[in-house]
PDB file of N, CA and C in Angstrom:
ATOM      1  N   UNK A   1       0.847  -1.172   0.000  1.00  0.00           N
ATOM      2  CA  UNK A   1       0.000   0.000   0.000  1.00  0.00           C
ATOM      3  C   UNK A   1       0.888   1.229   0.000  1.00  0.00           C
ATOM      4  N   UNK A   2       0.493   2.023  -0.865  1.00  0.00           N
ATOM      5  CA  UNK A   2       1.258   3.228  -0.856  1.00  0.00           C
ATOM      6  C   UNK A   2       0.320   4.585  -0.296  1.00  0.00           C
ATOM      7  N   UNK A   3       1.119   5.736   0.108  1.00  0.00           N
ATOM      8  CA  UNK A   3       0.078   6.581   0.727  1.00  0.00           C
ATOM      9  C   UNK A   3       0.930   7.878   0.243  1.00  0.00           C
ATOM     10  N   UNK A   4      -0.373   8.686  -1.230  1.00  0.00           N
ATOM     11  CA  UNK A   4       0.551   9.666  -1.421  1.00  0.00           C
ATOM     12  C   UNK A   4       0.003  11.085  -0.804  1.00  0.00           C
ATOM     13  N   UNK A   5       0.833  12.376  -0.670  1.00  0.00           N
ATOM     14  CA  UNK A   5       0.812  13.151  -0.092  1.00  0.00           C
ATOM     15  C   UNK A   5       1.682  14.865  -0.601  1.00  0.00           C
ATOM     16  N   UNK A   6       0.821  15.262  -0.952  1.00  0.00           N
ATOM     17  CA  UNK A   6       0.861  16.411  -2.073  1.00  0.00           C
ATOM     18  C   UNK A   6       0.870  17.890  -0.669  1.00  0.00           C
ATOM     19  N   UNK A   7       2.097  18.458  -0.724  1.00  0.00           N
ATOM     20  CA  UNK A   7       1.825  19.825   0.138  1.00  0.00           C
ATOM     21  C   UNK A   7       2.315  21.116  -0.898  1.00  0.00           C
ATOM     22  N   UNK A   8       0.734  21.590  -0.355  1.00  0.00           N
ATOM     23  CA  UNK A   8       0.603  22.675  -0.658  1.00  0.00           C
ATOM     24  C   UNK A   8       1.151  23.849  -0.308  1.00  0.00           C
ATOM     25  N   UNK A   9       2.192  24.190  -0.534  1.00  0.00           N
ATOM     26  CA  UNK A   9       2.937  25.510  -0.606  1.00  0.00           C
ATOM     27  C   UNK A   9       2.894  27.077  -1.543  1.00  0.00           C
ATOM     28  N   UNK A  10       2.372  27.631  -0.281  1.00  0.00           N
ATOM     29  CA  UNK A  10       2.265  29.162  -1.306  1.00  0.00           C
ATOM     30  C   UNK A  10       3.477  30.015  -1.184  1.00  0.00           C
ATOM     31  N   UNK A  11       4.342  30.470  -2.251  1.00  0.00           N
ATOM     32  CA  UNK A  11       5.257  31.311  -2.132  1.00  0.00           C
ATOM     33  C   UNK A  11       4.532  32.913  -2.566  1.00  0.00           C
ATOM     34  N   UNK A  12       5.230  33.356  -1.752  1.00  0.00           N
ATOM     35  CA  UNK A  12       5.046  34.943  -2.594  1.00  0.00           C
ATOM     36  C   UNK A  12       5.286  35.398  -3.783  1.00  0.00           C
ATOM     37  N   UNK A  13       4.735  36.055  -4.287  1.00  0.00           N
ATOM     38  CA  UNK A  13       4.749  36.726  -5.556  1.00  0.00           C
ATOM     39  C   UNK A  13       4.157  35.254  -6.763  1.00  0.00           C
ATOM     40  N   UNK A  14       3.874  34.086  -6.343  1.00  0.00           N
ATOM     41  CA  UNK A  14       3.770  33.351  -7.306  1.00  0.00           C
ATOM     42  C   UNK A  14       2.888  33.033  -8.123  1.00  0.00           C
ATOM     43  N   UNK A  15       1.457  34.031  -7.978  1.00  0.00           N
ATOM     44  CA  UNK A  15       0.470  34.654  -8.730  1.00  0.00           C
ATOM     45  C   UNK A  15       1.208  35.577 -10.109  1.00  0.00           C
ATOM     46  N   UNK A  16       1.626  36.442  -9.393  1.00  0.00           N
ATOM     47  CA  UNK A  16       2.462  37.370 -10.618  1.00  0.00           C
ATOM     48  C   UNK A  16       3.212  37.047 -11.610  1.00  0.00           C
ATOM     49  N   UNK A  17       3.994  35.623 -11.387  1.00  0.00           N
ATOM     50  CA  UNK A  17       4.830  35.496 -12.058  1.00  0.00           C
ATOM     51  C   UNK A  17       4.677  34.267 -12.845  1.00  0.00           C
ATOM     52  N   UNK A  18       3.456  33.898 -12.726  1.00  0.00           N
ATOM     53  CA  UNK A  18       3.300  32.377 -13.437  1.00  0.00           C
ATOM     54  C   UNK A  18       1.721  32.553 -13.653  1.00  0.00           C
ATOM     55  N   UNK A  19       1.344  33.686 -13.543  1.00  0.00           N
ATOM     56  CA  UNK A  19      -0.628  33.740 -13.493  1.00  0.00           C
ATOM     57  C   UNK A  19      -0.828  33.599 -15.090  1.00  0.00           C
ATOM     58  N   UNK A  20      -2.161  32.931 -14.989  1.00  0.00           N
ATOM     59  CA  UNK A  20      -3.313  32.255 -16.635  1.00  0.00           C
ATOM     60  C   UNK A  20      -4.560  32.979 -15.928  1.00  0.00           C
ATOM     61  N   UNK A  21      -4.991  33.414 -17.459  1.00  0.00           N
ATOM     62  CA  UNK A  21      -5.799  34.037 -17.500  1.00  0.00           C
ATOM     63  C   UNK A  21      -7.272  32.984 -17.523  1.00  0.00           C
ATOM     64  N   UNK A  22      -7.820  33.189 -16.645  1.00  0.00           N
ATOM     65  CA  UNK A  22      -9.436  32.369 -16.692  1.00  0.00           C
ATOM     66  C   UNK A  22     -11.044  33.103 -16.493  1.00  0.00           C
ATOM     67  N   UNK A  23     -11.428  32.854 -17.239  1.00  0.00           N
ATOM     68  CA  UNK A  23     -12.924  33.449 -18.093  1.00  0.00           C
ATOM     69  C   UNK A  23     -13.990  32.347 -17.005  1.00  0.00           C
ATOM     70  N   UNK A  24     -14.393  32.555 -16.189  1.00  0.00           N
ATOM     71  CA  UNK A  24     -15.326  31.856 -15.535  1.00  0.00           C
ATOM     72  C   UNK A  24     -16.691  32.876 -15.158  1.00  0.00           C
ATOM     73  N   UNK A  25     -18.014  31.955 -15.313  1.00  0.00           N
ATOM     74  CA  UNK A  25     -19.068  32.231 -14.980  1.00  0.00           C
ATOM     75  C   UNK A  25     -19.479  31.786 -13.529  1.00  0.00           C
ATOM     76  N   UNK A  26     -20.578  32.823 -13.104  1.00  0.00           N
ATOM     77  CA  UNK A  26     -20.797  32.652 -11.435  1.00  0.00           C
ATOM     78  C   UNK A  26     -22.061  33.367 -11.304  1.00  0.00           C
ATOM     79  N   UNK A  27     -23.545  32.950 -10.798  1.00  0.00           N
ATOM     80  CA  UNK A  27     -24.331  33.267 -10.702  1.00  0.00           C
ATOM     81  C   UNK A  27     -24.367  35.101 -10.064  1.00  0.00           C
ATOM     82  N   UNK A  28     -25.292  36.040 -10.717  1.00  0.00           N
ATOM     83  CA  UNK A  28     -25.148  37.342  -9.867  1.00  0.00           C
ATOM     84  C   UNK A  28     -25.223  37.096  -8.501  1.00  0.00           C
ATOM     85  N   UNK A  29     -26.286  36.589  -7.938  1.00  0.00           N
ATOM     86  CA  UNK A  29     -26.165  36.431  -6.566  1.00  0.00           C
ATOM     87  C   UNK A  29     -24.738  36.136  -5.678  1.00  0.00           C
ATOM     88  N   UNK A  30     -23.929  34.858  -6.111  1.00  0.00           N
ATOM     89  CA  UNK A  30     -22.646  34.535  -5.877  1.00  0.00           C
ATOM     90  C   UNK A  30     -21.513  36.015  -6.047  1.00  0.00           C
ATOM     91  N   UNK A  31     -21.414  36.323  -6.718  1.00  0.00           N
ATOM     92  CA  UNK A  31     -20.609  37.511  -7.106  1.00  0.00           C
ATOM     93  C   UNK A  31     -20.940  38.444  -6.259  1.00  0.00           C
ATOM     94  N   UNK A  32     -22.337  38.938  -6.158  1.00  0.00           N
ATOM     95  CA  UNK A  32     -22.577  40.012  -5.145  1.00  0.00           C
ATOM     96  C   UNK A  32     -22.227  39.826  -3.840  1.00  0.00           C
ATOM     97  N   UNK A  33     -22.543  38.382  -3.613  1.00  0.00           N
ATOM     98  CA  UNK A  33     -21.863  38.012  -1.641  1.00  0.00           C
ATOM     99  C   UNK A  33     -20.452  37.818  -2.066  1.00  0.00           C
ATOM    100  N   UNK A  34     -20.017  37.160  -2.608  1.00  0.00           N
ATOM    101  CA  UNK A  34     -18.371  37.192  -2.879  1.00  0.00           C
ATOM    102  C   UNK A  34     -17.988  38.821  -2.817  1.00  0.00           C
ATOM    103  N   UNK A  35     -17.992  39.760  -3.517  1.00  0.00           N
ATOM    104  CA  UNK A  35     -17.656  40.888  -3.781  1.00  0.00           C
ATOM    105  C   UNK A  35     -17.947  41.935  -2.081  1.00  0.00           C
ATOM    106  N   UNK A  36     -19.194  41.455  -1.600  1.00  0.00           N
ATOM    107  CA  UNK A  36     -19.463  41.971  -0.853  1.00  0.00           C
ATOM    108  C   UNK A  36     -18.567  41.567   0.434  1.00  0.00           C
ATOM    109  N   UNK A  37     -18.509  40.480   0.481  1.00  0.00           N
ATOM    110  CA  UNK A  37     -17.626  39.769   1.729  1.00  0.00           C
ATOM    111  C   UNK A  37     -16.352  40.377   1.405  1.00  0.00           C
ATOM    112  N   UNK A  38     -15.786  40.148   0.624  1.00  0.00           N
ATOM    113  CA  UNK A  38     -14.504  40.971   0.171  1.00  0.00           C
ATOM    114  C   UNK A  38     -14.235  42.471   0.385  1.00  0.00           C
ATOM    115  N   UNK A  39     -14.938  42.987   0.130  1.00  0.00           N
ATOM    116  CA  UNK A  39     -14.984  44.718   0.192  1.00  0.00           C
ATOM    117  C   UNK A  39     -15.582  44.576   2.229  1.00  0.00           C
ATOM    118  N   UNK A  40     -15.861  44.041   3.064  1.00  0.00           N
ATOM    119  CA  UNK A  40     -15.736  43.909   4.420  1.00  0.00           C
ATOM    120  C   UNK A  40     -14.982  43.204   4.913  1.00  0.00           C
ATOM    121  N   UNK A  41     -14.062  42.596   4.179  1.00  0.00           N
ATOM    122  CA  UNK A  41     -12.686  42.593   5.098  1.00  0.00           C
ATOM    123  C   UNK A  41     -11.804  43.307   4.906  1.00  0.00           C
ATOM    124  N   UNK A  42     -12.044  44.498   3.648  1.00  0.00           N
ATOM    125  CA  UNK A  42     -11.407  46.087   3.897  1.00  0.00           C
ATOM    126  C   UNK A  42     -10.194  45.065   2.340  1.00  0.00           C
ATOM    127  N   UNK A  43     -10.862  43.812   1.366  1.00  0.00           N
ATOM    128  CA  UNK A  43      -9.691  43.521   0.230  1.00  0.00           C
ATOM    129  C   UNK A  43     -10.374  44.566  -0.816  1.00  0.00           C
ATOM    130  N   UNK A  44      -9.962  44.143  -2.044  1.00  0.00           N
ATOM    131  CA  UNK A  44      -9.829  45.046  -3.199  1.00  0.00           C
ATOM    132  C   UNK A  44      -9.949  44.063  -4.436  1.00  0.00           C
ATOM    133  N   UNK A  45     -10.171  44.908  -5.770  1.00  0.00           N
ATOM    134  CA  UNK A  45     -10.962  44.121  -6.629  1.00  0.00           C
ATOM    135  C   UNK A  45     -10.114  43.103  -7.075  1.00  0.00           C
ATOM    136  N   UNK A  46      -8.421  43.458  -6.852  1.00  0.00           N
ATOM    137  CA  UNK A  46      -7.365  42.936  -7.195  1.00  0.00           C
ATOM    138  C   UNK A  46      -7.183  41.307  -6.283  1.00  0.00           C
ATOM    139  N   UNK A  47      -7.982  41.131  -5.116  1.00  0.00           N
ATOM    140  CA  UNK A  47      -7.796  40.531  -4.360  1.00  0.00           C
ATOM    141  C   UNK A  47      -8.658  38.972  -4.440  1.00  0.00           C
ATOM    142  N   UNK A  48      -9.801  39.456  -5.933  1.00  0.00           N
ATOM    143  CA  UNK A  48     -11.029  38.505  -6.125  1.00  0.00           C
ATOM    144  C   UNK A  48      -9.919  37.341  -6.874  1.00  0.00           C
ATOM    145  N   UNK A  49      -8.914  37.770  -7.009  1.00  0.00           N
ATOM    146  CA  UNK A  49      -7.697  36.122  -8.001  1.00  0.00           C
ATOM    147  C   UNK A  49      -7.874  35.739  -6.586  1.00  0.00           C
ATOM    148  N   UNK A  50      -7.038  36.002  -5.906  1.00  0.00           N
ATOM    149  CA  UNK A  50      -6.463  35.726  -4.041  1.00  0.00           C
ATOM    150  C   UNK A  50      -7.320  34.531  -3.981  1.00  0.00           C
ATOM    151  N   UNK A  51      -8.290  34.992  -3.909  1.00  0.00           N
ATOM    152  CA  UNK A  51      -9.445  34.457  -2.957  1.00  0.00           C
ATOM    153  C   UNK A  51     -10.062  33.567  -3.742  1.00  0.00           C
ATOM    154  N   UNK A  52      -9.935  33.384  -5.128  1.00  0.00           N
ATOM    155  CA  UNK A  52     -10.388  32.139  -5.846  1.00  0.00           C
ATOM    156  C   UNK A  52      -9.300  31.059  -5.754  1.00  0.00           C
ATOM    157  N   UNK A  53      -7.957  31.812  -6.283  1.00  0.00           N
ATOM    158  CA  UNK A  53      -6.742  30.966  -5.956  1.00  0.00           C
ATOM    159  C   UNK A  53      -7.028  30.091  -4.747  1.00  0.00           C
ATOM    160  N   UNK A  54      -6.606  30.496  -3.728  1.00  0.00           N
ATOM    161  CA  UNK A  54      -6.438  29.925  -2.452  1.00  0.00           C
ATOM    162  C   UNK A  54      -7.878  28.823  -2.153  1.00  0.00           C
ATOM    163  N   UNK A  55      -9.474  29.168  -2.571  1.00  0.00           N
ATOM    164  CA  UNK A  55     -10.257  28.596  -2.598  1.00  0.00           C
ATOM    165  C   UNK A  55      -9.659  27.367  -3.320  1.00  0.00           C
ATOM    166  N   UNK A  56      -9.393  27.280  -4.325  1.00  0.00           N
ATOM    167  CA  UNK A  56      -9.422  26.165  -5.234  1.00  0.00           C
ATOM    168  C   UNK A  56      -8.413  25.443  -4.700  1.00  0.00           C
ATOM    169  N   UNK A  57      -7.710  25.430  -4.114  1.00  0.00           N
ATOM    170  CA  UNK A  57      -6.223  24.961  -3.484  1.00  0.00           C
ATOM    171  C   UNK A  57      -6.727  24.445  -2.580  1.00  0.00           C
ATOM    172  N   UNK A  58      -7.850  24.665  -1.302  1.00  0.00           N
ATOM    173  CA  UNK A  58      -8.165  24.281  -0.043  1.00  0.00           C
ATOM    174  C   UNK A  58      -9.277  23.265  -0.775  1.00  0.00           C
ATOM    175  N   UNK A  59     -10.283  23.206  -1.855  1.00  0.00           N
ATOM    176  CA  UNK A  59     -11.055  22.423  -2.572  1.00  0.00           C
ATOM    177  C   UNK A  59      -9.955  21.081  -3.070  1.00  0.00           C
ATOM    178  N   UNK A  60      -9.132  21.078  -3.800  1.00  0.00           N
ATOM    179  CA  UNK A  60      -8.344  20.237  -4.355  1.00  0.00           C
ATOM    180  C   UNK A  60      -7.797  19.679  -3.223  1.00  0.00           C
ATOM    181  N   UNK A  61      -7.316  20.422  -2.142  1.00  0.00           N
ATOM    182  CA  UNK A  61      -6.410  19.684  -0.747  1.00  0.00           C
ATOM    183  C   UNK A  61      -7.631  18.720  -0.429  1.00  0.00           C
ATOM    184  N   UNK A  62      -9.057  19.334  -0.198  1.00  0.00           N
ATOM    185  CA  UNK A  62     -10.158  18.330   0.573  1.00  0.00           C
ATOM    186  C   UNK A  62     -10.419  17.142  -0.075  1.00  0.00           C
ATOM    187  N   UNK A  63     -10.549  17.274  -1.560  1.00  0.00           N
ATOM    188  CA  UNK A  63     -10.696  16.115  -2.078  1.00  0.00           C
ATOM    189  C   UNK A  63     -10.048  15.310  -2.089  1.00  0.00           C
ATOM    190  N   UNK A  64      -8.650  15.675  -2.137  1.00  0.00           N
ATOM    191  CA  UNK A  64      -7.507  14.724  -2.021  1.00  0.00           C
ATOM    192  C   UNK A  64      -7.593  13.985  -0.790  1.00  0.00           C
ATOM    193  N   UNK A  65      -8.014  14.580   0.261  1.00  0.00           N
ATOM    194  CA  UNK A  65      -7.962  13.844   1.512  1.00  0.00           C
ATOM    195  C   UNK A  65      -9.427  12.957   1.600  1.00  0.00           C
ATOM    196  N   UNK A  66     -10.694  13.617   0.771  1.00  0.00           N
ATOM    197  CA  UNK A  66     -11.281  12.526   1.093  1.00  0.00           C
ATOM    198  C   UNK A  66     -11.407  11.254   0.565  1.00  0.00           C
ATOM    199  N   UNK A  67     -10.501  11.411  -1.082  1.00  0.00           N
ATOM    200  CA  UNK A  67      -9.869  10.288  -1.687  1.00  0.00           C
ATOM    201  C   UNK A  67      -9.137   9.315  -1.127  1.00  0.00           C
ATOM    202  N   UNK A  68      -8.298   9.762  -0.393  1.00  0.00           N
ATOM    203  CA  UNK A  68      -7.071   9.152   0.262  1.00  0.00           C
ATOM    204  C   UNK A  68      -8.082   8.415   1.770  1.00  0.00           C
ATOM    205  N   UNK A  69      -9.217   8.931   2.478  1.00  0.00           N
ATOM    206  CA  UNK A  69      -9.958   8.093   3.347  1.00  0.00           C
ATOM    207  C   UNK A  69     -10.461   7.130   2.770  1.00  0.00           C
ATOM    208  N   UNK A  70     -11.240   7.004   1.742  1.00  0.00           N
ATOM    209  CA  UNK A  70     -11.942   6.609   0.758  1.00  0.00           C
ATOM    210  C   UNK A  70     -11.381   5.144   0.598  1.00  0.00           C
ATOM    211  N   UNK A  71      -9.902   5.549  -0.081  1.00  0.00           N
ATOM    212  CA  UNK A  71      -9.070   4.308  -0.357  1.00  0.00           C
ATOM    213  C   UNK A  71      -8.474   3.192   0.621  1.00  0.00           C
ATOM    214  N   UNK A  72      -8.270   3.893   2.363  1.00  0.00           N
ATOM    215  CA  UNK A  72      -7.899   3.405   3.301  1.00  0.00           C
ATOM    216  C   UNK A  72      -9.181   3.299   4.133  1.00  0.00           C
ATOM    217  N   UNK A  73     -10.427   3.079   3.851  1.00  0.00           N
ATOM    218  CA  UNK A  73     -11.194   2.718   4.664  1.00  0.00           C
ATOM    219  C   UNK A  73     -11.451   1.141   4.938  1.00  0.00           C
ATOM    220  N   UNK A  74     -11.104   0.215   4.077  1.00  0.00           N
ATOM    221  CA  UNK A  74     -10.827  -0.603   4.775  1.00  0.00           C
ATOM    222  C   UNK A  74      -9.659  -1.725   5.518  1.00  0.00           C
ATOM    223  N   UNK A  75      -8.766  -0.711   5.221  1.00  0.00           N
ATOM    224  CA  UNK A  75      -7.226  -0.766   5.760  1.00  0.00           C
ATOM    225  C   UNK A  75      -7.446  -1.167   7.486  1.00  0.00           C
ATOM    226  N   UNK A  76      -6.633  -1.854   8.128  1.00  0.00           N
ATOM    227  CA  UNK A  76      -6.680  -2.181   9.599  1.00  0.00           C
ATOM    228  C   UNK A  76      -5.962  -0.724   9.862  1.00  0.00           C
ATOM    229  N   UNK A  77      -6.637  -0.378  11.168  1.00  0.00           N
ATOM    230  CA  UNK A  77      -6.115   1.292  11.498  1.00  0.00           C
ATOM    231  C   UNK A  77      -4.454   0.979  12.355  1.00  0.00           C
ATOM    232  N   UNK A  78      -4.126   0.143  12.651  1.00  0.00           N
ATOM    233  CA  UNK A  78      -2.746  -0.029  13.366  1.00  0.00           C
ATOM    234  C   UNK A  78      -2.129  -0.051  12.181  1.00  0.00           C
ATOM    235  N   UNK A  79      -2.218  -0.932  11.373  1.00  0.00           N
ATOM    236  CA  UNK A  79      -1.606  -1.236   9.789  1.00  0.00           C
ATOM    237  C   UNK A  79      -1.146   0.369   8.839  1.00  0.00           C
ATOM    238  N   UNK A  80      -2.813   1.011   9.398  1.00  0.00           N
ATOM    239  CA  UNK A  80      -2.438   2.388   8.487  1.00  0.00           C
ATOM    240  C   UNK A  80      -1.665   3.167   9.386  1.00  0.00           C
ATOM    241  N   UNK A  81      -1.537   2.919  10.994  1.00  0.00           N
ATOM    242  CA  UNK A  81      -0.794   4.100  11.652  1.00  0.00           C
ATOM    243  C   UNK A  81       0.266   3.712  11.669  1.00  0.00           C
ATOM    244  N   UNK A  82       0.873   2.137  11.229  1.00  0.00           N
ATOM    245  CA  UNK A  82       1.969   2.408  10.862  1.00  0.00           C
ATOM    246  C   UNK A  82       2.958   2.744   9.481  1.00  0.00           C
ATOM    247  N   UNK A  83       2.094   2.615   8.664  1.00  0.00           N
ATOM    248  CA  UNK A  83       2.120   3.247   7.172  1.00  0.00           C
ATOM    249  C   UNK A  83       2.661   4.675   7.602  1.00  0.00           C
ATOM    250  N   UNK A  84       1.664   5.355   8.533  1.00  0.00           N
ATOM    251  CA  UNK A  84       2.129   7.028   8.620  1.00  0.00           C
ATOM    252  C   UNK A  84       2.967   7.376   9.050  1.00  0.00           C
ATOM    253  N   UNK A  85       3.302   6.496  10.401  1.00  0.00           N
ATOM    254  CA  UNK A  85       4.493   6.743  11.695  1.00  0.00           C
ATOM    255  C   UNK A  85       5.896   6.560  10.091  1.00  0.00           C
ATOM    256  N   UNK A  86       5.515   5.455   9.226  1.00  0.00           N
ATOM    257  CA  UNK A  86       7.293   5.002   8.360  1.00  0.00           C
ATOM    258  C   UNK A  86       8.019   6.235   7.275  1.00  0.00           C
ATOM    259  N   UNK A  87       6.472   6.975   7.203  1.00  0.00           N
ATOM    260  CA  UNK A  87       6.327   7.977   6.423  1.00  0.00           C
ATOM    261  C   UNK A  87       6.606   9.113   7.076  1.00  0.00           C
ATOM    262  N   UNK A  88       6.504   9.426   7.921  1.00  0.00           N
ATOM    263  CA  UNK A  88       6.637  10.689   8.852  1.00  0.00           C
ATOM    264  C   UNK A  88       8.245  10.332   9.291  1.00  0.00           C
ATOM    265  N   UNK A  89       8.789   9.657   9.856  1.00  0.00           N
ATOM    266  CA  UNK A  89       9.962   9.464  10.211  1.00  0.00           C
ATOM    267  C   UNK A  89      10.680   9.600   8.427  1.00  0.00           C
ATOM    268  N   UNK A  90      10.260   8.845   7.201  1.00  0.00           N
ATOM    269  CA  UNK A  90      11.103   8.574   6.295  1.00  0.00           C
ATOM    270  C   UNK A  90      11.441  10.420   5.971  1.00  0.00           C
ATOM    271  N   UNK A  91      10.260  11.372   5.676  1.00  0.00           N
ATOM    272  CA  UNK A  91      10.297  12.451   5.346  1.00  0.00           C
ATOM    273  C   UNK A  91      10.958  13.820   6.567  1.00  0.00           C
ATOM    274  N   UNK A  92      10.808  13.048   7.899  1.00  0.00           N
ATOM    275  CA  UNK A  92      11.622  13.697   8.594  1.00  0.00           C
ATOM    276  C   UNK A  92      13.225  13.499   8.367  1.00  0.00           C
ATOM    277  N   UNK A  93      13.787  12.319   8.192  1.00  0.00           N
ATOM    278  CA  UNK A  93      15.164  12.087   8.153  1.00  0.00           C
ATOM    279  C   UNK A  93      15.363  12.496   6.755  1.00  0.00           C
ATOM    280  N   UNK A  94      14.934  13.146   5.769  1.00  0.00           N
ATOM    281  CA  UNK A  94      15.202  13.442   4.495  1.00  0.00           C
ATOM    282  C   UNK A  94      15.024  15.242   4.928  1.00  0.00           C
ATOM    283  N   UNK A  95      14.559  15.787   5.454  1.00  0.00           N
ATOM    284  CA  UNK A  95      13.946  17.382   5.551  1.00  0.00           C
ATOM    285  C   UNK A  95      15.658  17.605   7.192  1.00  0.00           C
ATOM    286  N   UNK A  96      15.756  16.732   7.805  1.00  0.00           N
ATOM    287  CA  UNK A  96      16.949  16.636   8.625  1.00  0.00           C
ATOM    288  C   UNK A  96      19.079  16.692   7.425  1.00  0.00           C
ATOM    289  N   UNK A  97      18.534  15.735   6.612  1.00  0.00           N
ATOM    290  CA  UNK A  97      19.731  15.709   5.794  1.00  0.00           C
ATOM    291  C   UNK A  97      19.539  16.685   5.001  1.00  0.00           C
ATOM    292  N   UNK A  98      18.584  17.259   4.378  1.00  0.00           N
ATOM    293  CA  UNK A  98      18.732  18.728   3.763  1.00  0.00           C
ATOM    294  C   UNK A  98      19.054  19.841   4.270  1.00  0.00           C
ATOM    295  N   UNK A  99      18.904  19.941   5.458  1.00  0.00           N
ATOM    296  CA  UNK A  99      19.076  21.184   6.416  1.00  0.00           C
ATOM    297  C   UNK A  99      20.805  21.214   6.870  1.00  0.00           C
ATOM    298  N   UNK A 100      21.237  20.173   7.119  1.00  0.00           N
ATOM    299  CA  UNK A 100      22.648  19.482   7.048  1.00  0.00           C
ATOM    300  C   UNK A 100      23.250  20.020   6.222  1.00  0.00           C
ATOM    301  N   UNK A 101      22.722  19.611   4.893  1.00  0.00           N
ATOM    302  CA  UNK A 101      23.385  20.248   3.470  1.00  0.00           C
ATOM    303  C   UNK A 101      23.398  21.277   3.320  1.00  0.00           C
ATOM    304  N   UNK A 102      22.200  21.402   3.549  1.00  0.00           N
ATOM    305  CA  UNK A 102      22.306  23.745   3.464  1.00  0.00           C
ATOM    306  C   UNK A 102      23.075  24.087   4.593  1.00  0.00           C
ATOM    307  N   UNK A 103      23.517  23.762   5.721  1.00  0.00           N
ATOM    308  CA  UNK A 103      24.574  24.071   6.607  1.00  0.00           C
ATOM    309  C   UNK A 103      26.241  24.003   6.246  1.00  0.00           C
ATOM    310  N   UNK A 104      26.143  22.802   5.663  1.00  0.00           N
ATOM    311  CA  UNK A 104      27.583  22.619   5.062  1.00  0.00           C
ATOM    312  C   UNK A 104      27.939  23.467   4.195  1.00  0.00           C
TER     313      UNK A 104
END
């Protein structure tokens, strides 16, 4: 059994420098509470990418995870906690030897 695991990392500026242009439709109603919620947390019109971006990123993260339950639901749960514990240690001792390297 394999268990994969996709992290989501936002860097700065990485809208600006790699952004596609997308033409999407959205009911008036939707737009008006979107727009409206936006303009009361004091964002800006510039801010309606932001906030789709990051939406679609937290949508794609959920599905992924409820895929990944989906597939391990009938996995024995000791079996899967130790799947995670081999995985968590394997990616810790790899994120440990990189930090090493950038020291050296």
């Amino acid at each position: 059994m394999r268990i994969g695991v996709y992290l989501l990392e936002c860097i700065e500026g990485y809208m600006e420098e790699e952004a596609v242009r997308w033409n999407i439709k959205v009911s008036k109603e939707t737009d008006l509470t979107l727009r409206t919620y936006l303009g009361s947390q004091g964002m800006k019109k510039g801010d309606l990418s932001k906030f789709i971006e990051e939406a679609v990123r937290w949508r794609v993260f959920h599905r992924t995870v409820q895929s990944i339950k989906e597939q391990n639901a009938d996995t024995d749960p000791g079996e899967l906690q130790r799947l995670i514990n081999t995985a968590v240690r394997q990616v810790r001792a790899e994120q440990g030897a990189k930090g090493k390297a950038r020291k050296a």
